[in-house]
C-alpha atoms as a PDB file:
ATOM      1  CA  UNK A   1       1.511  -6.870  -2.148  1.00  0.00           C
ATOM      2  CA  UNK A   2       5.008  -7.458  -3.556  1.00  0.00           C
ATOM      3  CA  UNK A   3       7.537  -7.534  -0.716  1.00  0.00           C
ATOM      4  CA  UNK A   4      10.587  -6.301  -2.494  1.00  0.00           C
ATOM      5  CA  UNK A   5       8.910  -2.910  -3.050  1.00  0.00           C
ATOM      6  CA  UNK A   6       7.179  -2.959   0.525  1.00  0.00           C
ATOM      7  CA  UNK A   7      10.421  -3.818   2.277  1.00  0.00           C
ATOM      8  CA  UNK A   8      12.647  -1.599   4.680  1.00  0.00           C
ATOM      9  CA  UNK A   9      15.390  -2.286   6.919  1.00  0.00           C
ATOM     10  CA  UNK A  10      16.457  -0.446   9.191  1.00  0.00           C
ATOM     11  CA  UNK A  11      19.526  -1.165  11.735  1.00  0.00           C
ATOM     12  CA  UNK A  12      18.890   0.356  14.985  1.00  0.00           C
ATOM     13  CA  UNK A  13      22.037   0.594  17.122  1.00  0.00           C
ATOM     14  CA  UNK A  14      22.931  -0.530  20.954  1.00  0.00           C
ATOM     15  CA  UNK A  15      21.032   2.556  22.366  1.00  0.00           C
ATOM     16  CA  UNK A  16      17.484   1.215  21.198  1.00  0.00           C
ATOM     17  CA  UNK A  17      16.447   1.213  24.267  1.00  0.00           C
ATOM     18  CA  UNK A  18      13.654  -1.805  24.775  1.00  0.00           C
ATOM     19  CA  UNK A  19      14.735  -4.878  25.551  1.00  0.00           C
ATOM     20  CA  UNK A  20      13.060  -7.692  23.641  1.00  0.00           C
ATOM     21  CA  UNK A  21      14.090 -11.340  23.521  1.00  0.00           C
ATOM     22  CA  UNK A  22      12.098 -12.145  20.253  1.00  0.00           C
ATOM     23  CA  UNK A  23      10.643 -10.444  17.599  1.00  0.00           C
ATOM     24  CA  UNK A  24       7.618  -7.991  18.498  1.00  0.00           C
ATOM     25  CA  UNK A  25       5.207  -6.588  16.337  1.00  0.00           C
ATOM     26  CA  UNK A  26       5.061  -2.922  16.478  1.00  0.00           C
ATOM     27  CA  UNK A  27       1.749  -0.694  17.365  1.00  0.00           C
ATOM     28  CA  UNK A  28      -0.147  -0.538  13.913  1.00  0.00           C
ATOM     29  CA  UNK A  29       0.817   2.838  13.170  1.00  0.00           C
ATOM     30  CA  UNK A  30       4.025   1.973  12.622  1.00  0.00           C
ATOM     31  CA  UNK A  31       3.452  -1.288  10.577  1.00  0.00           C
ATOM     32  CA  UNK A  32       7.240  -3.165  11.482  1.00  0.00           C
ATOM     33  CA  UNK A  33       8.592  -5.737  12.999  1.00  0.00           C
ATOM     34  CA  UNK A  34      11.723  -5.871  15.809  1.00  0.00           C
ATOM     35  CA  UNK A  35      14.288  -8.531  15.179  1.00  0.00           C
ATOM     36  CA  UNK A  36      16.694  -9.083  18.177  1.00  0.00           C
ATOM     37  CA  UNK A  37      19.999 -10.173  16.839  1.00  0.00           C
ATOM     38  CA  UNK A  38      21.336 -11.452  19.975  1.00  0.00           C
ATOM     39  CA  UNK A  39      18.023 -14.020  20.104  1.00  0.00           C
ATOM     40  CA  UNK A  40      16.468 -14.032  16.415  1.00  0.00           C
ATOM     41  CA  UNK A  41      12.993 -16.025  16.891  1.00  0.00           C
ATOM     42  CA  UNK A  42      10.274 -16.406  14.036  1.00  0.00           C
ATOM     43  CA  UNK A  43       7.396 -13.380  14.520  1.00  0.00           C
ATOM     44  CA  UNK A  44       4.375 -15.417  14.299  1.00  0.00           C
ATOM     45  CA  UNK A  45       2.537 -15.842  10.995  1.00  0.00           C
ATOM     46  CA  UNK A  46       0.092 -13.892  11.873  1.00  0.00           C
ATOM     47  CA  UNK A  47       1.971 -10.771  12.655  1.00  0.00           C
ATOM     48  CA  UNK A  48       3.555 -11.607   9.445  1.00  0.00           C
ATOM     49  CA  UNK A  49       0.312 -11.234   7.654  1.00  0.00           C
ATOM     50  CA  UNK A  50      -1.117  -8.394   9.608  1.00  0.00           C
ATOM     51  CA  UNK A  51       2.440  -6.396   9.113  1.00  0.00           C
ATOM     52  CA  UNK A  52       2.473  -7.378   5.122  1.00  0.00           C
ATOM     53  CA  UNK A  53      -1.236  -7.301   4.820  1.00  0.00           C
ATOM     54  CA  UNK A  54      -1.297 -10.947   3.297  1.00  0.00           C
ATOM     55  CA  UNK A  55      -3.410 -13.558   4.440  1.00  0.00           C
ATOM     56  CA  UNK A  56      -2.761 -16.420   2.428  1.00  0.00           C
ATOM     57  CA  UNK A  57      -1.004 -19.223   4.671  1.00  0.00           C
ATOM     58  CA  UNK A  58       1.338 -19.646   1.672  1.00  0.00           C
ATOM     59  CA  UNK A  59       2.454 -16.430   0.573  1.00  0.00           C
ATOM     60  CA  UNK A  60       2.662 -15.377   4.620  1.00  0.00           C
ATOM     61  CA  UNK A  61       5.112 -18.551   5.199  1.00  0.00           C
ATOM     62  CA  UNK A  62       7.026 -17.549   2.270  1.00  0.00           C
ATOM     63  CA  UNK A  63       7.454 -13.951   3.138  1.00  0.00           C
ATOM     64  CA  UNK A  64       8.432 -14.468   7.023  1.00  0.00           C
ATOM     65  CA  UNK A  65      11.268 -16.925   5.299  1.00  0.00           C
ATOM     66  CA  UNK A  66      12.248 -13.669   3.359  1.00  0.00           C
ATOM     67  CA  UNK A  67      12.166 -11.510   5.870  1.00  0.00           C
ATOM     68  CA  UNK A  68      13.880 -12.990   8.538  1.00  0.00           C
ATOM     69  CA  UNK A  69      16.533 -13.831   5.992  1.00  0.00           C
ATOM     70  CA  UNK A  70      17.049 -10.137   5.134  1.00  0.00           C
ATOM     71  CA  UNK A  71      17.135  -9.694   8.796  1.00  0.00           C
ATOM     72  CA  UNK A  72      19.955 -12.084   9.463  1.00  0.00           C
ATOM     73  CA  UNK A  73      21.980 -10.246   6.914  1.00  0.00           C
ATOM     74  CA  UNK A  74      21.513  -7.261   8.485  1.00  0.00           C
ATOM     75  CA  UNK A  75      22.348  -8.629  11.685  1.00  0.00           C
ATOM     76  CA  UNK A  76      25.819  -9.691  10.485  1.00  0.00           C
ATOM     77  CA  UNK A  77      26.802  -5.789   9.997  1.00  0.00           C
ATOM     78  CA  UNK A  78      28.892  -4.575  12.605  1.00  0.00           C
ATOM     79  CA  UNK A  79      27.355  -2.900  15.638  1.00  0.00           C
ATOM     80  CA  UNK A  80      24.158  -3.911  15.029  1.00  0.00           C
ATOM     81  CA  UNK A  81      21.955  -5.492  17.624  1.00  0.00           C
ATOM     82  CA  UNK A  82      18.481  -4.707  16.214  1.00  0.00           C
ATOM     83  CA  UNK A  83      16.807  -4.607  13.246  1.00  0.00           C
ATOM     84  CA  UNK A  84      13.394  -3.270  12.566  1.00  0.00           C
ATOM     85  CA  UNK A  85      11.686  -4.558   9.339  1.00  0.00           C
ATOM     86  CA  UNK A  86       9.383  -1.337   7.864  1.00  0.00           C
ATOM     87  CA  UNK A  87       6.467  -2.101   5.653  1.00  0.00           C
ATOM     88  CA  UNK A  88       5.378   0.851   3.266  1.00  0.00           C
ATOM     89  CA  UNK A  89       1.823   0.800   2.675  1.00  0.00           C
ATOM     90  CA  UNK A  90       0.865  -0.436  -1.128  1.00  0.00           C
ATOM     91  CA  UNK A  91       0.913   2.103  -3.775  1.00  0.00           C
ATOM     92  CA  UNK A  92      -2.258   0.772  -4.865  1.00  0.00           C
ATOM     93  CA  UNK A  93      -4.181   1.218  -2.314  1.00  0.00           C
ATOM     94  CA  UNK A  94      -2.954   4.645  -2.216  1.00  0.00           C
ATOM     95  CA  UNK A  95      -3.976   5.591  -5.163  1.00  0.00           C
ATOM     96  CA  UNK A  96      -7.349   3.758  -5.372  1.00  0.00           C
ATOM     97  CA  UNK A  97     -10.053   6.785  -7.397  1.00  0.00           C
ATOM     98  CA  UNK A  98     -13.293   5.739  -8.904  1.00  0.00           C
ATOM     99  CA  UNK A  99     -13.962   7.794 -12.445  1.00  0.00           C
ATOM    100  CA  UNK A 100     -17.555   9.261 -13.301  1.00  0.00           C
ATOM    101  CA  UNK A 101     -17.840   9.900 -16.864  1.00  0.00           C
ATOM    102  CA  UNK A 102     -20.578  11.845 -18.244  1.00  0.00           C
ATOM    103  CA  UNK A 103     -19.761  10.574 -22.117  1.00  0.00           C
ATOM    104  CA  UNK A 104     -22.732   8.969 -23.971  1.00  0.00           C
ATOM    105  CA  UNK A 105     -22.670   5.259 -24.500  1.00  0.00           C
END
């Protein structure tokens, strides 16, 4: 899954109200992740890779590096004080169709 096309910020304002000193993972419905920006801490790889759907140690350490990074950003806008980081599901698995042909080999 490439995260550049999976990725979604979204700044939430002051009247978010939950109170969270680090990041959460949110119910799977929902597949995000809660940055505080008053106490930014690391989600755990493995929320990473459940969020992002990778499971690669590599490619999970790499993205959380991205992730939080675009987070911090976000966190420097004015007002902020949350930031929730949406995953869209994969357009390929979307759009996954198995073809039955009837043509002669």
């Amino acid at each position: 899954m490439n995260i550049r096309t999976c990725l979604t910020l979204l700044s939430l304002s002051s009247s978010f109200g939950i109170a969270s000193t680090h990041a959460t993972e949110v119910p799977v419905g929902e597949a995000s992740i809660v940055v505080d920006c008053a106490k930014p801490a690391l989600p755990s790889q493995r929320e990473v890779g459940e969020t992002t759907g990778q499971y690669n140690f590599s490619q999970v350490y790499a993205t959380r590096a991205r992730l939080m990074s675009e987070a911090r950003r976000a966190c420097q806008r004015e007002g902020v004080t949350r930031v929730r980081l949406v995953m869209e599901p994969s357009v390929r698995e979307s759009t996954r169709t198995v073809a039955q042909t009837n043509a002669s080999r």
